[in-house]
PDB file of N, CA and C in Angstrom:
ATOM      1  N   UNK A   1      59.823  83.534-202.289  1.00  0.00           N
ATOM      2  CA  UNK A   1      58.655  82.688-202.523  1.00  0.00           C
ATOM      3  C   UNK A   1      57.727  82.697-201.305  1.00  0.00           C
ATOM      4  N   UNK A   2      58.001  82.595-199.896  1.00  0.00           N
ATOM      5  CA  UNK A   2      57.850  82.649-199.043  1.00  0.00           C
ATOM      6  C   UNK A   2      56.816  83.862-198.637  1.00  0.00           C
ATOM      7  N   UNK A   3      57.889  84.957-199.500  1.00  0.00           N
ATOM      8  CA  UNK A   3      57.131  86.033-199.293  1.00  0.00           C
ATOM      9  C   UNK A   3      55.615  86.625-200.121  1.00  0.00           C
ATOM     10  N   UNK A   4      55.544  85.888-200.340  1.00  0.00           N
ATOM     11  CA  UNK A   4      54.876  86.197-202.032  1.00  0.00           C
ATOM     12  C   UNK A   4      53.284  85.199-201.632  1.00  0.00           C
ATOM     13  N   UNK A   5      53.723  84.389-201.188  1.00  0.00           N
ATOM     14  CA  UNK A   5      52.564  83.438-200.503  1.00  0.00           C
ATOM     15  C   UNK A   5      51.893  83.904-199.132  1.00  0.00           C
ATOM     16  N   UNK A   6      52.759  84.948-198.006  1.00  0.00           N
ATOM     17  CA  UNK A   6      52.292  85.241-197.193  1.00  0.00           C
ATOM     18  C   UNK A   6      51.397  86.795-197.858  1.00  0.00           C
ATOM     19  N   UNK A   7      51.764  87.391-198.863  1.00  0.00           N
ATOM     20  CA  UNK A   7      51.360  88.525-198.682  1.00  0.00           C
ATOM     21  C   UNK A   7      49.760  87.668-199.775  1.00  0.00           C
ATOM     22  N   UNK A   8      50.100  86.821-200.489  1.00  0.00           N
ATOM     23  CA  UNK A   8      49.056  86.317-201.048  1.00  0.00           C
ATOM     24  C   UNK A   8      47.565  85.828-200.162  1.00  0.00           C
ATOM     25  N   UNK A   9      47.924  85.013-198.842  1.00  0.00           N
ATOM     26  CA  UNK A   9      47.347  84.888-197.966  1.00  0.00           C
ATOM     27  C   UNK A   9      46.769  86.010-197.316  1.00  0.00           C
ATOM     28  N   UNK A  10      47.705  87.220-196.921  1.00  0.00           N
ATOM     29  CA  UNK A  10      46.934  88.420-196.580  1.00  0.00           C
ATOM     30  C   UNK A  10      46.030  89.275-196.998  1.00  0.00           C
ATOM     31  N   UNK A  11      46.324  89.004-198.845  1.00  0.00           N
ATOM     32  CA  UNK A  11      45.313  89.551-199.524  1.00  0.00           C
ATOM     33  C   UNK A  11      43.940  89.040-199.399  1.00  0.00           C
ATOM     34  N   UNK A  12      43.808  87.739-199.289  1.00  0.00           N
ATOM     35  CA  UNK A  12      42.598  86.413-199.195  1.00  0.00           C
ATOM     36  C   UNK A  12      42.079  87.084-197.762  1.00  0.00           C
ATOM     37  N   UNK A  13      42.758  87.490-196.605  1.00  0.00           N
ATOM     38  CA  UNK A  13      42.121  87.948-195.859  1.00  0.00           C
ATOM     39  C   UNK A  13      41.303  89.436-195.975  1.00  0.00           C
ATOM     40  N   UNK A  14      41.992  90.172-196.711  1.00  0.00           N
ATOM     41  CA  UNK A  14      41.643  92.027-196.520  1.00  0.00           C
ATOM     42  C   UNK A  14      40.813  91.876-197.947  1.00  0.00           C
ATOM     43  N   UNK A  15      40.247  91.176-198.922  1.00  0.00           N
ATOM     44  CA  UNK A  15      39.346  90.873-199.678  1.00  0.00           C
ATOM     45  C   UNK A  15      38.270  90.761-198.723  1.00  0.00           C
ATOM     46  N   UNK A  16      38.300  90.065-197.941  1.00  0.00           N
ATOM     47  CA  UNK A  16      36.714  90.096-196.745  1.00  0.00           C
ATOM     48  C   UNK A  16      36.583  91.438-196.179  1.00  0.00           C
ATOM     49  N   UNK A  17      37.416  92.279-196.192  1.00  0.00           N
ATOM     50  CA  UNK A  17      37.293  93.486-195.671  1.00  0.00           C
ATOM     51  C   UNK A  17      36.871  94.772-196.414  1.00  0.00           C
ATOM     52  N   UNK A  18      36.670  94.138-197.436  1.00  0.00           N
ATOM     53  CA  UNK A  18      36.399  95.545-198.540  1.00  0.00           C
ATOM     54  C   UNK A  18      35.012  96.560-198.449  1.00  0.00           C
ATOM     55  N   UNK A  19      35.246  97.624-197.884  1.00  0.00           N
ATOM     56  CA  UNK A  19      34.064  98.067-198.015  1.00  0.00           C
ATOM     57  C   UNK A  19      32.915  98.300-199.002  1.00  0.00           C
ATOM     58  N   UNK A  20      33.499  98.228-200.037  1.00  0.00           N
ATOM     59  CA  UNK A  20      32.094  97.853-200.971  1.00  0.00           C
ATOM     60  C   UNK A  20      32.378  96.531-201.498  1.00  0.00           C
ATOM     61  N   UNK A  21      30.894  95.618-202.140  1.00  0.00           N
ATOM     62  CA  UNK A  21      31.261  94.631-202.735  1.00  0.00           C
ATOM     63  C   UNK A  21      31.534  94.550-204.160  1.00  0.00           C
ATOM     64  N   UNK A  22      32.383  93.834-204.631  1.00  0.00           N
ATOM     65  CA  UNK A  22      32.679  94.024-206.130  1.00  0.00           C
ATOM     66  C   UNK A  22      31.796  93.616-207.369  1.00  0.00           C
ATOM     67  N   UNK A  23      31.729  94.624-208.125  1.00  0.00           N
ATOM     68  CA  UNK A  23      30.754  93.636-208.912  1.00  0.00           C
ATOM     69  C   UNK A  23      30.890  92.018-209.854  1.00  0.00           C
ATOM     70  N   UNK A  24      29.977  91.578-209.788  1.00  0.00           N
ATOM     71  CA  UNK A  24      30.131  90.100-210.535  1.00  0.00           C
ATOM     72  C   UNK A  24      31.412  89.653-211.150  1.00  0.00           C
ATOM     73  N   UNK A  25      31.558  90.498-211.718  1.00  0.00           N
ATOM     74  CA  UNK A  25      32.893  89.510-212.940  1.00  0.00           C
ATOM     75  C   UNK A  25      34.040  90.379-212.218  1.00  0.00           C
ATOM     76  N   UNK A  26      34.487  91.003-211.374  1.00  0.00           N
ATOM     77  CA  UNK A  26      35.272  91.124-210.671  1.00  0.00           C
ATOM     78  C   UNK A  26      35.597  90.002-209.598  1.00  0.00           C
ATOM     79  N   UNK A  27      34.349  89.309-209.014  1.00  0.00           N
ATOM     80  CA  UNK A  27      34.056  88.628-207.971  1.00  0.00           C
ATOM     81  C   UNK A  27      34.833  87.131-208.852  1.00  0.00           C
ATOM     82  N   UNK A  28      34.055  87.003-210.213  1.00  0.00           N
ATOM     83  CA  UNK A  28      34.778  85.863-210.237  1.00  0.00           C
ATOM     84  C   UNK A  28      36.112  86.075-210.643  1.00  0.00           C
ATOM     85  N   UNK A  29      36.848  87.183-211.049  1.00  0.00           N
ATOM     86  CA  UNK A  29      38.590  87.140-211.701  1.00  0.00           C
ATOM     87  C   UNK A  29      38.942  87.032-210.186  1.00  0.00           C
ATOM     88  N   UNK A  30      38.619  87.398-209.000  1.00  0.00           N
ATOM     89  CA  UNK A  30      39.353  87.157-207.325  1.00  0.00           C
ATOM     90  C   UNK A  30      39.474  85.769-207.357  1.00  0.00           C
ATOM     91  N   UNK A  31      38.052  84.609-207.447  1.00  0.00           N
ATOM     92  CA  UNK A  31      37.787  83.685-207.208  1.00  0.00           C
ATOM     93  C   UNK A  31      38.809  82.984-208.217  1.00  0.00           C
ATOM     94  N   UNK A  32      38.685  83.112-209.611  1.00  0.00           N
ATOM     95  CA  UNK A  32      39.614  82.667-210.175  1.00  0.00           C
ATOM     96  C   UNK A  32      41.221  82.516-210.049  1.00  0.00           C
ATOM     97  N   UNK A  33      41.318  83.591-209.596  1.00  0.00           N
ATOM     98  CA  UNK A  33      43.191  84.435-209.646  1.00  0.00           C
ATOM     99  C   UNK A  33      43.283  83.209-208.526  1.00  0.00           C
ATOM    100  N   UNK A  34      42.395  83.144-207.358  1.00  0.00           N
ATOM    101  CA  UNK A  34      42.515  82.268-205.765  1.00  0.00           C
ATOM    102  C   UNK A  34      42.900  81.113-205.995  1.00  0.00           C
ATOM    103  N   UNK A  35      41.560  80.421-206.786  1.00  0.00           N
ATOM    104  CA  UNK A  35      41.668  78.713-206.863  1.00  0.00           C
ATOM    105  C   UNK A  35      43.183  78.662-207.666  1.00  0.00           C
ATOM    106  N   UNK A  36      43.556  79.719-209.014  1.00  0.00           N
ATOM    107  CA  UNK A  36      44.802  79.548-209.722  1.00  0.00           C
ATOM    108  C   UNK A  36      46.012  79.194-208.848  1.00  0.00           C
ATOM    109  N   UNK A  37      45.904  80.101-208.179  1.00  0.00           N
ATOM    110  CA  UNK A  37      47.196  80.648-206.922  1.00  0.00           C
ATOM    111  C   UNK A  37      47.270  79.695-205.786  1.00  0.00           C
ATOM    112  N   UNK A  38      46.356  78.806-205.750  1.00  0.00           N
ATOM    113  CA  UNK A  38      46.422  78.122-204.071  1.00  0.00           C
ATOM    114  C   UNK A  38      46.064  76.700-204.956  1.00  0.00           C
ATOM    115  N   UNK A  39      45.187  76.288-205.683  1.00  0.00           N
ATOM    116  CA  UNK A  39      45.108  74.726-206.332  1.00  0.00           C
ATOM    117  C   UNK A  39      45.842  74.286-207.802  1.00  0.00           C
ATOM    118  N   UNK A  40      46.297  75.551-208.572  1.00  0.00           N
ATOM    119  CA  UNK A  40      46.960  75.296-209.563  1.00  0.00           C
ATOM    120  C   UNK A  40      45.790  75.257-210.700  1.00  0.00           C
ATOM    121  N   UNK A  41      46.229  73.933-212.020  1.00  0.00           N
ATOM    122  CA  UNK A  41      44.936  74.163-213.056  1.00  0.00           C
ATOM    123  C   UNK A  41      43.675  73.654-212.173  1.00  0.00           C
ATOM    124  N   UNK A  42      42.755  74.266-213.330  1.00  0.00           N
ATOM    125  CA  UNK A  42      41.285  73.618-213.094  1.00  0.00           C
ATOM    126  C   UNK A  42      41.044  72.139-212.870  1.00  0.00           C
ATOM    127  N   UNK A  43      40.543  71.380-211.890  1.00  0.00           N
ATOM    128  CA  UNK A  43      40.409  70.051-211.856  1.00  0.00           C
ATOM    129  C   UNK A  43      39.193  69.502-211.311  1.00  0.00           C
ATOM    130  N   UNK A  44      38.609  68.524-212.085  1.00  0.00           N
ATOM    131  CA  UNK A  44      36.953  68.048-211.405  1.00  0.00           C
ATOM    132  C   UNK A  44      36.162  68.310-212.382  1.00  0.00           C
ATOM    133  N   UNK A  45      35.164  67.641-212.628  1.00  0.00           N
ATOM    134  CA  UNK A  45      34.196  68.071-213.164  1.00  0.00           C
ATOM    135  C   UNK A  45      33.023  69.025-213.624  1.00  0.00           C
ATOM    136  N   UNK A  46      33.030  69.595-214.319  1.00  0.00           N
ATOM    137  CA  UNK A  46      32.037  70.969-214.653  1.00  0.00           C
ATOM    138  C   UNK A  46      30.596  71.244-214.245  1.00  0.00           C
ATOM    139  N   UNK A  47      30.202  72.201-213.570  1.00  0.00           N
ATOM    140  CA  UNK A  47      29.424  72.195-212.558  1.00  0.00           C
ATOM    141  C   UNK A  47      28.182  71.640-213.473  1.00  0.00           C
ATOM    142  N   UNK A  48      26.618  71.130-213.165  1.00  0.00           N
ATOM    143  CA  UNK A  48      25.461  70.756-214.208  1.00  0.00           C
ATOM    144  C   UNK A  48      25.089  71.806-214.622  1.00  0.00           C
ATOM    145  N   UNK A  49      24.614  71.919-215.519  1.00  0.00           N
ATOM    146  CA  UNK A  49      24.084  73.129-216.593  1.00  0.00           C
ATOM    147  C   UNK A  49      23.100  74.044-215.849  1.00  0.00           C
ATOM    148  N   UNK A  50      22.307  73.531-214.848  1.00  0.00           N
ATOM    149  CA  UNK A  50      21.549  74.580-214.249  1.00  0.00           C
ATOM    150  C   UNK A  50      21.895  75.094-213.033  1.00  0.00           C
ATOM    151  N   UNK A  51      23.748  74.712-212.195  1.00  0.00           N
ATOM    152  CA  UNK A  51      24.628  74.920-211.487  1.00  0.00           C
ATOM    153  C   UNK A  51      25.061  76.595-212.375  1.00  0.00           C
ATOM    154  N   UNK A  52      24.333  77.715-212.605  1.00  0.00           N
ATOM    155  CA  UNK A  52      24.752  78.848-213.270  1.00  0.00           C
ATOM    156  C   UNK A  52      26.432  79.246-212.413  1.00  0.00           C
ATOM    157  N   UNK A  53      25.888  79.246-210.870  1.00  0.00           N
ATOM    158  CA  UNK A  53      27.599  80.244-210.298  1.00  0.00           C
ATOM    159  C   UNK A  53      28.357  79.153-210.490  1.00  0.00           C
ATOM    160  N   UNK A  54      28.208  77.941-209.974  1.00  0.00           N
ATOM    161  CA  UNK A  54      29.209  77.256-210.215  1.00  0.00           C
ATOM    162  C   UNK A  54      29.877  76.950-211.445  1.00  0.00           C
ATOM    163  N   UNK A  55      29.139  76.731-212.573  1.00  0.00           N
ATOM    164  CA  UNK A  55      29.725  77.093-214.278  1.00  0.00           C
ATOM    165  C   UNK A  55      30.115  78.090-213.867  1.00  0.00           C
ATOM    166  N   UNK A  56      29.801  79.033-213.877  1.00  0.00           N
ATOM    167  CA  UNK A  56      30.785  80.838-213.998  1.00  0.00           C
ATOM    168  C   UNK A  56      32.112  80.416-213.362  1.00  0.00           C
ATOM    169  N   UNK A  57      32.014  79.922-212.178  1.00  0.00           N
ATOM    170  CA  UNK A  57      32.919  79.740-211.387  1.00  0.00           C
ATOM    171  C   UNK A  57      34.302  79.110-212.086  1.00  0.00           C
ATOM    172  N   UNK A  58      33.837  77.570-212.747  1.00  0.00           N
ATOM    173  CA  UNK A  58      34.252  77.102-213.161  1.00  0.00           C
ATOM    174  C   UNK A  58      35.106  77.162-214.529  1.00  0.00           C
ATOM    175  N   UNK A  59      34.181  77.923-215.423  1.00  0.00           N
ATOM    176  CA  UNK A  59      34.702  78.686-216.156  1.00  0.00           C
ATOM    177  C   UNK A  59      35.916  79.595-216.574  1.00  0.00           C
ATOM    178  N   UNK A  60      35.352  80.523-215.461  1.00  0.00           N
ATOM    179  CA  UNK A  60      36.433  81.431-215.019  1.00  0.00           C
ATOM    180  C   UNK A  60      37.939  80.710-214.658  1.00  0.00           C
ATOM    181  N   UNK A  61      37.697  80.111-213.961  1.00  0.00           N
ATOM    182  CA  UNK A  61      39.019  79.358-213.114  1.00  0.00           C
ATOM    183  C   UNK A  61      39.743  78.437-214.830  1.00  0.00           C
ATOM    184  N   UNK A  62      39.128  77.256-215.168  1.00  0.00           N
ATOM    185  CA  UNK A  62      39.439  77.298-216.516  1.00  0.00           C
ATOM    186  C   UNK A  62      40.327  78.444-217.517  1.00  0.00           C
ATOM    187  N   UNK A  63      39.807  79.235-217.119  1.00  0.00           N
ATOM    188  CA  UNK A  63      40.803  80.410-218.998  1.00  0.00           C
ATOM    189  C   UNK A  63      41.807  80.434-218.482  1.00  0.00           C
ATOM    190  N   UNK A  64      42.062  80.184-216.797  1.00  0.00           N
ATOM    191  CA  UNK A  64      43.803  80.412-216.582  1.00  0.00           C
ATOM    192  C   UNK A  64      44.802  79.466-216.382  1.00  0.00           C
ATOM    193  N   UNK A  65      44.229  78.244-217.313  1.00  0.00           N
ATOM    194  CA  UNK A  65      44.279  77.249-217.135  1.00  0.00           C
ATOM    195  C   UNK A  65      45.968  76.959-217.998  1.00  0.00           C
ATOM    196  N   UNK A  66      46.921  76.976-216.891  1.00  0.00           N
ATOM    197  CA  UNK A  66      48.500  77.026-217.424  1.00  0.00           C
ATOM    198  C   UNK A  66      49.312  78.439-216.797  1.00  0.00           C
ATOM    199  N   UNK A  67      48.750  79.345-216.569  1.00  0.00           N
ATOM    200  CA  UNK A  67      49.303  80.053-215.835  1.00  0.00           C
ATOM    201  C   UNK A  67      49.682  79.639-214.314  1.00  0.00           C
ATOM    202  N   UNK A  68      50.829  80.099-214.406  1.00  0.00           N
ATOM    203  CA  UNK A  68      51.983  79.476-212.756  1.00  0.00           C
ATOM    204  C   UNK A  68      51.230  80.268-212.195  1.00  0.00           C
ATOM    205  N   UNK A  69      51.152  79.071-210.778  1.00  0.00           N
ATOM    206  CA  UNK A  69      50.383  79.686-209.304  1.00  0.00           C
ATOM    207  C   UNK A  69      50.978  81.006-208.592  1.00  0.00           C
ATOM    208  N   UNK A  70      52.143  81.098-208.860  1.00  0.00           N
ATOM    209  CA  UNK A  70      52.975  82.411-208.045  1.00  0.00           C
ATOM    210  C   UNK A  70      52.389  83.483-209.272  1.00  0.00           C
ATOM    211  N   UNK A  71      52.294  83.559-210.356  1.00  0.00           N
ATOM    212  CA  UNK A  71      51.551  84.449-211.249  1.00  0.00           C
ATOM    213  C   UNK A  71      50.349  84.819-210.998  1.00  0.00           C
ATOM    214  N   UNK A  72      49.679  83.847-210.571  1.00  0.00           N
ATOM    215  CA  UNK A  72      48.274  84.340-210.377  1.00  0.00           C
ATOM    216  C   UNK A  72      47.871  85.162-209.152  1.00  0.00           C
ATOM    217  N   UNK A  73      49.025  84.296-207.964  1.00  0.00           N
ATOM    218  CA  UNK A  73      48.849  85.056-207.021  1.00  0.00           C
ATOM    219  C   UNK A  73      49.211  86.524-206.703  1.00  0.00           C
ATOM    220  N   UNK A  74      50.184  86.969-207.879  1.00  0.00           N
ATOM    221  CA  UNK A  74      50.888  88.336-207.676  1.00  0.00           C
ATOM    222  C   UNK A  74      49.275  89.163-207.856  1.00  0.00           C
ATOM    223  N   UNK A  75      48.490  88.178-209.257  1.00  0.00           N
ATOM    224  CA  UNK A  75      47.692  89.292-209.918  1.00  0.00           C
ATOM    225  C   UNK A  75      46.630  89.254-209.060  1.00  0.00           C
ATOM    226  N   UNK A  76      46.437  88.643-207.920  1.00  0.00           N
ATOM    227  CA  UNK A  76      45.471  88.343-206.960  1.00  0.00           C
ATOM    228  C   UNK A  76      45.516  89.338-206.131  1.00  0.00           C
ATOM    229  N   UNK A  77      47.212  89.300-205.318  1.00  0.00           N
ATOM    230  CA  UNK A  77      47.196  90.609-204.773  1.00  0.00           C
ATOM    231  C   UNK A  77      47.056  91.843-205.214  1.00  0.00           C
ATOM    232  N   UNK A  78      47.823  92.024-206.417  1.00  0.00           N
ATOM    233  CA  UNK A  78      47.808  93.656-206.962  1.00  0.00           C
ATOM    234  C   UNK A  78      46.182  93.683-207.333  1.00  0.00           C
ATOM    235  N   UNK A  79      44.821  92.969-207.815  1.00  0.00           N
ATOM    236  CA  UNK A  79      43.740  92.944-208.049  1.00  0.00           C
ATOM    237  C   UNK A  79      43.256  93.618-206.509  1.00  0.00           C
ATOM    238  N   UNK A  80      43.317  92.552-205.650  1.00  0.00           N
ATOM    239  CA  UNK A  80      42.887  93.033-204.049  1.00  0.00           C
ATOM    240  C   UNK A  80      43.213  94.764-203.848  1.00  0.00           C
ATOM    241  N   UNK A  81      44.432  95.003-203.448  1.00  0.00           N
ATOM    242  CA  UNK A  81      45.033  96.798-203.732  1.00  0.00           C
ATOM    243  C   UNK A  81      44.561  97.367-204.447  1.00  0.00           C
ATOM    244  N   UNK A  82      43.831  97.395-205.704  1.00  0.00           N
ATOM    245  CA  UNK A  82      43.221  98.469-206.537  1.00  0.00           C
ATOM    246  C   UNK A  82      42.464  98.026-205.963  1.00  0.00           C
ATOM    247  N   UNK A  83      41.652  97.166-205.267  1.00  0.00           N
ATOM    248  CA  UNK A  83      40.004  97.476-205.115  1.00  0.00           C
ATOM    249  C   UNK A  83      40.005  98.115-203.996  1.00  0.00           C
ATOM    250  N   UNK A  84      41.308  98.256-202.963  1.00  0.00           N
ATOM    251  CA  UNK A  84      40.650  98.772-201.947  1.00  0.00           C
ATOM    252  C   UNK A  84      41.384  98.200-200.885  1.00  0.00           C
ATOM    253  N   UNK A  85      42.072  96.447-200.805  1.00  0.00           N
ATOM    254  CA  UNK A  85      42.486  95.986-200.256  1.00  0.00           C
ATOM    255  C   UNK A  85      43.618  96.161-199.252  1.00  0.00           C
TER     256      UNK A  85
END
């Protein structure tokens, strides 16, 4: 478990390192897989209607809404490694 959280953390770092940037809906499945993996479900209120990234954001983070945090984080890392990470 231990291990799985540090390499999760390392990924969160070598994501800032990517030489190209990812496009959009890549950007939010990272952001999503993250908040899944480190805060668990979606919680708080939904961003205001003319808040566009933050809805996306929010959104996104939402559909994985029940998937275990150590799940998300595997798919966080193996996501990070194919891009490059």
């Amino acid at each position: 478990m231990a291990d799985l959280k540090a390499r999760f953390e390392k990924a969160a770092e070598d994501v800032k390192k990517l030489s190209e940037r990812p496009d959009n809906d890549t950007l939010l499945k990272l952001y999503a897989l993250y908040k899944q993996g480190s805060d668990g479900d979606v919680s708080g209120p939904k961003p205001g209607f003319f808040d566009f990234v933050g809805t996306a954001k929010y959104e996104a983070w939402a559909k994985l809404k029940g998937t275990k945090p150590e799940e998300a984080q595997q798919k966080y890392i193996d996501l990070v490694k194919k891009l490059g990470g």
